[in-house]
C-alpha atoms as a PDB file:
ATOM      1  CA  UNK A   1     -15.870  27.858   2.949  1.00  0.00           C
ATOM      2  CA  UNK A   2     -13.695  30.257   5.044  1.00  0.00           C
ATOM      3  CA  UNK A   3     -13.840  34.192   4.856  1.00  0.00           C
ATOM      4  CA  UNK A   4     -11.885  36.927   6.340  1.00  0.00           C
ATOM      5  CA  UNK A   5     -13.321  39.953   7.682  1.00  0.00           C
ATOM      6  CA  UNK A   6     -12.427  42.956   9.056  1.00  0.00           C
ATOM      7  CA  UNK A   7     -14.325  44.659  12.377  1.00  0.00           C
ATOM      8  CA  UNK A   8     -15.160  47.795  13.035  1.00  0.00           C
ATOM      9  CA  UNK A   9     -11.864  48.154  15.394  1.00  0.00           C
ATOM     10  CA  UNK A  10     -10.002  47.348  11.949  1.00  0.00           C
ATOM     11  CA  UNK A  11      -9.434  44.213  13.811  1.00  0.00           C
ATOM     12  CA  UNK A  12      -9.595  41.102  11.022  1.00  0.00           C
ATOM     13  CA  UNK A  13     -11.470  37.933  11.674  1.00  0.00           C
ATOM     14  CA  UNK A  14     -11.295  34.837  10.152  1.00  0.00           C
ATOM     15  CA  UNK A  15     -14.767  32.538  10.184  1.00  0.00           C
ATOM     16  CA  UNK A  16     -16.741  29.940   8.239  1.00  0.00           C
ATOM     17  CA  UNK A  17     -19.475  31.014   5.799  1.00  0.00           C
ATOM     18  CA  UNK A  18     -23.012  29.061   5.654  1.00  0.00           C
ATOM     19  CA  UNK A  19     -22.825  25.953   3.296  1.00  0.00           C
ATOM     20  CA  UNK A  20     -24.117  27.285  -0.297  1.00  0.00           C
ATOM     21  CA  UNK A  21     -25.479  23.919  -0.393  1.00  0.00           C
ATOM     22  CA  UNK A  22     -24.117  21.002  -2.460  1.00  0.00           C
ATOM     23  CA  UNK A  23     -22.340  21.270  -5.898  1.00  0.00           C
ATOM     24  CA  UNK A  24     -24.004  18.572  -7.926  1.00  0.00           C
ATOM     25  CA  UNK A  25     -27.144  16.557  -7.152  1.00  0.00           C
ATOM     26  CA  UNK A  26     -28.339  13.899  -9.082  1.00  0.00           C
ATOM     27  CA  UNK A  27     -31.316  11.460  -8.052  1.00  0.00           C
ATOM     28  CA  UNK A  28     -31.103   9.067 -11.262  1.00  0.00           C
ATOM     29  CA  UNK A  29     -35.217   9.164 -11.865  1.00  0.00           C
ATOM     30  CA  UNK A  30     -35.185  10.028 -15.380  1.00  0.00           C
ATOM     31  CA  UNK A  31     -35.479   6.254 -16.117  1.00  0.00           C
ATOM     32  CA  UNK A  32     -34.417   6.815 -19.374  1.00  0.00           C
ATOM     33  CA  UNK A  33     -32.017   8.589 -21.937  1.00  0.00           C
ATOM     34  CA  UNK A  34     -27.869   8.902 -21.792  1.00  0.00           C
ATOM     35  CA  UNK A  35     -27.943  11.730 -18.914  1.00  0.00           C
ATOM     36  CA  UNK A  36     -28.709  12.121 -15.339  1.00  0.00           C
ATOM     37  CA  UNK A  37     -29.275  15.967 -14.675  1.00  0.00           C
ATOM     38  CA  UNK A  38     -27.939  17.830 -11.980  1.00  0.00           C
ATOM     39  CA  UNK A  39     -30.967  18.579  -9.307  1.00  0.00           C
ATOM     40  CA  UNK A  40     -28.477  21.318  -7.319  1.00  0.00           C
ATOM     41  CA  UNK A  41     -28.669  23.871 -10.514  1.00  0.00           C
ATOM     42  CA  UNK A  42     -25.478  23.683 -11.393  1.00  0.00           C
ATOM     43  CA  UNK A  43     -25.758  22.241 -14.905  1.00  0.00           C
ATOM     44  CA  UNK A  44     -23.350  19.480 -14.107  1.00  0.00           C
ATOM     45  CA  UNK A  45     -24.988  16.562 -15.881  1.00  0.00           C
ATOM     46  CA  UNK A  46     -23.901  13.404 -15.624  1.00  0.00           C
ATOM     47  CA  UNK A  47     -23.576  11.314 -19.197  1.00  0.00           C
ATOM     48  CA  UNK A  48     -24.031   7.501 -18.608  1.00  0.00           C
ATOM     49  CA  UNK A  49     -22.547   5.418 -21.630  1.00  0.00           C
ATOM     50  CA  UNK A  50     -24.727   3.255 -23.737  1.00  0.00           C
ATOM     51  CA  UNK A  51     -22.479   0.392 -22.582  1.00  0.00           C
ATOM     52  CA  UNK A  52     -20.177   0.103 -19.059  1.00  0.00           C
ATOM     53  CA  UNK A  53     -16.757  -1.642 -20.130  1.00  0.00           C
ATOM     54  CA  UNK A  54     -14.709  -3.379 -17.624  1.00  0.00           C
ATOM     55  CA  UNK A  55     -11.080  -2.489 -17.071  1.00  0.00           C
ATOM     56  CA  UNK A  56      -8.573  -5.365 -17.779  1.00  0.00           C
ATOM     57  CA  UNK A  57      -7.106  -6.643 -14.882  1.00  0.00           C
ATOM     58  CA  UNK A  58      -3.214  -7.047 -14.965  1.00  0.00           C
ATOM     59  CA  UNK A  59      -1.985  -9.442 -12.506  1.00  0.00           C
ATOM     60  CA  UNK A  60       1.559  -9.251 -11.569  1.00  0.00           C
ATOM     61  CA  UNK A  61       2.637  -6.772 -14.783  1.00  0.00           C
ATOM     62  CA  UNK A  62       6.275  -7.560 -16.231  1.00  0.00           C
ATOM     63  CA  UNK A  63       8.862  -4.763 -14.881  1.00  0.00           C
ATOM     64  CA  UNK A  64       9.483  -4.682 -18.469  1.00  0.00           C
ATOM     65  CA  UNK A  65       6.339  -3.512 -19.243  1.00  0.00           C
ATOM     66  CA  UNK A  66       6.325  -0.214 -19.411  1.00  0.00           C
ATOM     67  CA  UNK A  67       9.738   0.360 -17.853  1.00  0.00           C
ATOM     68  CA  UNK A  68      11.180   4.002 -17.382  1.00  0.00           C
ATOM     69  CA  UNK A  69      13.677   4.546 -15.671  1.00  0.00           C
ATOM     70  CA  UNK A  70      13.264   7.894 -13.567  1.00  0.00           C
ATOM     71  CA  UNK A  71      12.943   9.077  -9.823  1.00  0.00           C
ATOM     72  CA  UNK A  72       9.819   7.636  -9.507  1.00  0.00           C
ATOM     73  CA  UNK A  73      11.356   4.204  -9.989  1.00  0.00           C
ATOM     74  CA  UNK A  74      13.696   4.560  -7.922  1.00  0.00           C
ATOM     75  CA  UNK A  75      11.855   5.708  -4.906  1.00  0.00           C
ATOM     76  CA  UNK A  76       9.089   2.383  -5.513  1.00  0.00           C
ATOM     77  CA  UNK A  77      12.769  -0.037  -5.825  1.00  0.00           C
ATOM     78  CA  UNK A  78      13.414   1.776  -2.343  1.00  0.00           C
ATOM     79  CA  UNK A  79      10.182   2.047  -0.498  1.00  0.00           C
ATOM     80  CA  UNK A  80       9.206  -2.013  -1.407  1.00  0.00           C
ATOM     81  CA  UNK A  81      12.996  -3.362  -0.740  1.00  0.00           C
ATOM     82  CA  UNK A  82      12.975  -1.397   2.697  1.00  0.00           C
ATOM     83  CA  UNK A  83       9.760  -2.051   3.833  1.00  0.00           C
ATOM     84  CA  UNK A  84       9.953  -5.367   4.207  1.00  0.00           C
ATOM     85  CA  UNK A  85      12.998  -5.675   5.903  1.00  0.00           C
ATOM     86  CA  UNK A  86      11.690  -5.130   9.384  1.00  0.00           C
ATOM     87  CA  UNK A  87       8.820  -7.996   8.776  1.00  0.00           C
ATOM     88  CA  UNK A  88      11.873  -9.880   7.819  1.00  0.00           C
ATOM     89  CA  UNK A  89      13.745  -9.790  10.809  1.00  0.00           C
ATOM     90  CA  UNK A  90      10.488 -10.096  12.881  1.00  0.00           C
ATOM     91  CA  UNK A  91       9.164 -13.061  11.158  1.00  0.00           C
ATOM     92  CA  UNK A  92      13.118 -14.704  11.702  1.00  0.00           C
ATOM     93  CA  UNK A  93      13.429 -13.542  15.652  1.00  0.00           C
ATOM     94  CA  UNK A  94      10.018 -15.196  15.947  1.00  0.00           C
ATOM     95  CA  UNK A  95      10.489 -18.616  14.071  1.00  0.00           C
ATOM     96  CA  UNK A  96      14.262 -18.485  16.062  1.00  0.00           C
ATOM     97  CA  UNK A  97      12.602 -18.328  18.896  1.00  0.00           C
ATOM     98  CA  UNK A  98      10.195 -20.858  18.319  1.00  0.00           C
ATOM     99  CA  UNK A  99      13.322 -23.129  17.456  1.00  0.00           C
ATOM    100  CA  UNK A 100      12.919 -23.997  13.682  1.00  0.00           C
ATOM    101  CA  UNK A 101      15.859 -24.786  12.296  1.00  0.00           C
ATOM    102  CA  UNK A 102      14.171 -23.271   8.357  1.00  0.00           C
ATOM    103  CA  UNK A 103      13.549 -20.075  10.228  1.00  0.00           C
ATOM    104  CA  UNK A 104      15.029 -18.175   6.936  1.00  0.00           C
ATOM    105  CA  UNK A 105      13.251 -20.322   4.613  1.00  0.00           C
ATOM    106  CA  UNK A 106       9.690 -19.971   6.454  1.00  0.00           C
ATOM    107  CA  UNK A 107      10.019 -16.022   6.567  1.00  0.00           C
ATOM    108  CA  UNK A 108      11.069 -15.663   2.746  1.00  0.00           C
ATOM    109  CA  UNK A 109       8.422 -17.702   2.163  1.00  0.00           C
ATOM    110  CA  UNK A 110       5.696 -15.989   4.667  1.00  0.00           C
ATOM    111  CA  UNK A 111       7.292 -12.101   3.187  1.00  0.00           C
ATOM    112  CA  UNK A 112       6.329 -13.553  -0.724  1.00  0.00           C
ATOM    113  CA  UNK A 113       3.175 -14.995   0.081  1.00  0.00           C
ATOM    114  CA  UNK A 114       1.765 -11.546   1.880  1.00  0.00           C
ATOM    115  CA  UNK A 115       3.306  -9.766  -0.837  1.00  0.00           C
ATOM    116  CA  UNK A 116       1.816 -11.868  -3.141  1.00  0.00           C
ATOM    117  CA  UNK A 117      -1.769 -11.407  -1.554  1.00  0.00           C
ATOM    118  CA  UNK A 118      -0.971  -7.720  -1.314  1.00  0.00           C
ATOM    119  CA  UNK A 119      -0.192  -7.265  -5.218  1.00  0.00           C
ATOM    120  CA  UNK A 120      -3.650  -9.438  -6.264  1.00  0.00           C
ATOM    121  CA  UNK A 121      -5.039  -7.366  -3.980  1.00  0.00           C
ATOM    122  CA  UNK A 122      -4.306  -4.124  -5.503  1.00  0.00           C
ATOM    123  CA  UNK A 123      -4.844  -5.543  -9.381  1.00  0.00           C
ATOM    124  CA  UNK A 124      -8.697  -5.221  -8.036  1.00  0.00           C
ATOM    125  CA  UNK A 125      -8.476  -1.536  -6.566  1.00  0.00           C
ATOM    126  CA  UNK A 126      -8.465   1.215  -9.443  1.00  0.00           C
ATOM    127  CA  UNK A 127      -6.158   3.355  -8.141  1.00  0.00           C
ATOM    128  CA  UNK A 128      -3.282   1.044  -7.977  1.00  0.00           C
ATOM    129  CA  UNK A 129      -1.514  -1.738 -10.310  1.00  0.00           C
ATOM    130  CA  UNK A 130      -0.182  -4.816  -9.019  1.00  0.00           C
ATOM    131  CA  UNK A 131       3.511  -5.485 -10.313  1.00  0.00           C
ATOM    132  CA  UNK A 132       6.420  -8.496 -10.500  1.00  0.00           C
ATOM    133  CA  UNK A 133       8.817  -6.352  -9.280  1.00  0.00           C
ATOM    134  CA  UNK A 134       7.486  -5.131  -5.886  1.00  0.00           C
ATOM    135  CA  UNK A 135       6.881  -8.815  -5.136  1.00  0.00           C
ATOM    136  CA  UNK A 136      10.742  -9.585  -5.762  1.00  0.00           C
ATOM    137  CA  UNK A 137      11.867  -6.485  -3.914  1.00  0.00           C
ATOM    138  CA  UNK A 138       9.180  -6.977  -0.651  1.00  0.00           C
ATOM    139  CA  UNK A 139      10.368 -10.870  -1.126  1.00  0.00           C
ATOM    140  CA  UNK A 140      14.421  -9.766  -1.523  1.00  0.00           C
ATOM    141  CA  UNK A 141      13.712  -7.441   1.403  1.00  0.00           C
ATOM    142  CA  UNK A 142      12.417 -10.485   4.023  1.00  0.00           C
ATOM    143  CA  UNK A 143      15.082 -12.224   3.034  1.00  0.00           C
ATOM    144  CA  UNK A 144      17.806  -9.287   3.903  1.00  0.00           C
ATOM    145  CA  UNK A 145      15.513  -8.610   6.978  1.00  0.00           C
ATOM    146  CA  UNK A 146      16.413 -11.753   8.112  1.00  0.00           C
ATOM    147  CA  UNK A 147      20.080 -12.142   6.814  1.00  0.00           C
ATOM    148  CA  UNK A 148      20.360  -8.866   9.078  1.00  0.00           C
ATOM    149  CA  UNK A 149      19.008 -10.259  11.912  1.00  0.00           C
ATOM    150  CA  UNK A 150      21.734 -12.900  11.995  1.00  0.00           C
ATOM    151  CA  UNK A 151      24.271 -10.422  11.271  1.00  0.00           C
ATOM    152  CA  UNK A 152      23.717  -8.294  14.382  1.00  0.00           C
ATOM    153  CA  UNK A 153      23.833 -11.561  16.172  1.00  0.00           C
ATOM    154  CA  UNK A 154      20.437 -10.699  17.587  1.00  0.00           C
ATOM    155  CA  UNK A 155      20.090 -14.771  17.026  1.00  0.00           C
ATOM    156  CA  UNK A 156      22.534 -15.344  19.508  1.00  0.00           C
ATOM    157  CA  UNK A 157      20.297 -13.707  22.560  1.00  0.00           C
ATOM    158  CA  UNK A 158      17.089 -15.983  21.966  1.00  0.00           C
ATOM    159  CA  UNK A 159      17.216 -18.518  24.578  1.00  0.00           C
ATOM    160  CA  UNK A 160      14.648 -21.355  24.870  1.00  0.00           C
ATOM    161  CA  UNK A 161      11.959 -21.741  27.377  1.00  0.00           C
ATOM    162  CA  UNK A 162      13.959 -24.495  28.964  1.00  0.00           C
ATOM    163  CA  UNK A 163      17.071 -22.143  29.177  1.00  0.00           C
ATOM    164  CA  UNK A 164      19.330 -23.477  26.542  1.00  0.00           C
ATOM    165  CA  UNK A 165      20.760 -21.283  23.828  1.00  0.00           C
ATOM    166  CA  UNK A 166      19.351 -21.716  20.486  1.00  0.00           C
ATOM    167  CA  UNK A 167      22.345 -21.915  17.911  1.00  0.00           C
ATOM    168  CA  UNK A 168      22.608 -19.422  15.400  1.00  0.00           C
ATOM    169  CA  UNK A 169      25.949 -20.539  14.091  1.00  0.00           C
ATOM    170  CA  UNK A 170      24.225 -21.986  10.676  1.00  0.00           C
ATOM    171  CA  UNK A 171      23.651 -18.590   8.900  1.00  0.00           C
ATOM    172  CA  UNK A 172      27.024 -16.711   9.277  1.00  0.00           C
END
């Protein structure tokens, strides 16, 4: 906790107080009944339900489900379209250099599989919800990553170990 002060020059000071000591304590010995009290004094007791219930899991949720359409929307269409379009043009300069000719196909393919992991992922966190659409937009946004990388014609300065150009002609 922080405090202000003022010295006897009238000059003010700004310091930390001593801890007051913790806000809630509980040790969870009462080995029986619905409440754990609060050891610190504070009267914060905890109640502990006769029964825990598990929350349903939902794995890859409909964007129909639950659909509003507001800013919030928006910005999560941006943020998961966007942020995978650098992986996408990384995953293509490395699979171009590497010389596959299904160097689009392997990083739409490697951007929906991580996004996949990441979404069944978060259905286990509580905080966060795991959702069809941000795999189709992370997926959509490899695949522009690499349509982009072609585009530049960054696929046109790769060159081979041996020293031959690698042609980049096929994606246009």
């Amino acid at each position: 906790m922080a405090m202000i002060t003022t010295t006897k020059e009238g000059l003010r000071e700004f310091r930390w107080t001593a801890p007051l000591g913790p806000l809630q304590y509980n040790l969870f010995d009462e080995k029986e009944g619905p409440r754990a009290f609060d050891q610190a004094g504070g009267g914060h007791h905890l109640e502990i339900p006769a029964r825990m219930r598990i929350l349903k899991r939902k794995i890859l949720t409909p964007p129909w489900q639950g659909f509003e359409f507001n800013r919030s929307l928006i910005q999560d269409i941006i943020v998961n379209l966007v942020g995978f379009i650098p992986l996408g043009f990384i995953f293509t300069a490395t699979f171009v250099q590497a010389g596959s000719k299904h160097d689009v196909l392997l990083t739409v393919a490697l951007c929906f599989t991580l996004s996949l992991s990441i979404e069944i992922i978060q259905a286990w966190m509580p905080s966060r919800s795991s959702d069809l659409l941000d795999l189709i937009l992370n997926t959509l946004g490899g695949l522009l990553g690499a349509k982009i990388f072609y585009f530049i014609g960054m696929g046109s300065i790769f060159i081979k170990a041996n020293g031959t150009r690698i042609n980049t002609d096929k994606h246009g």
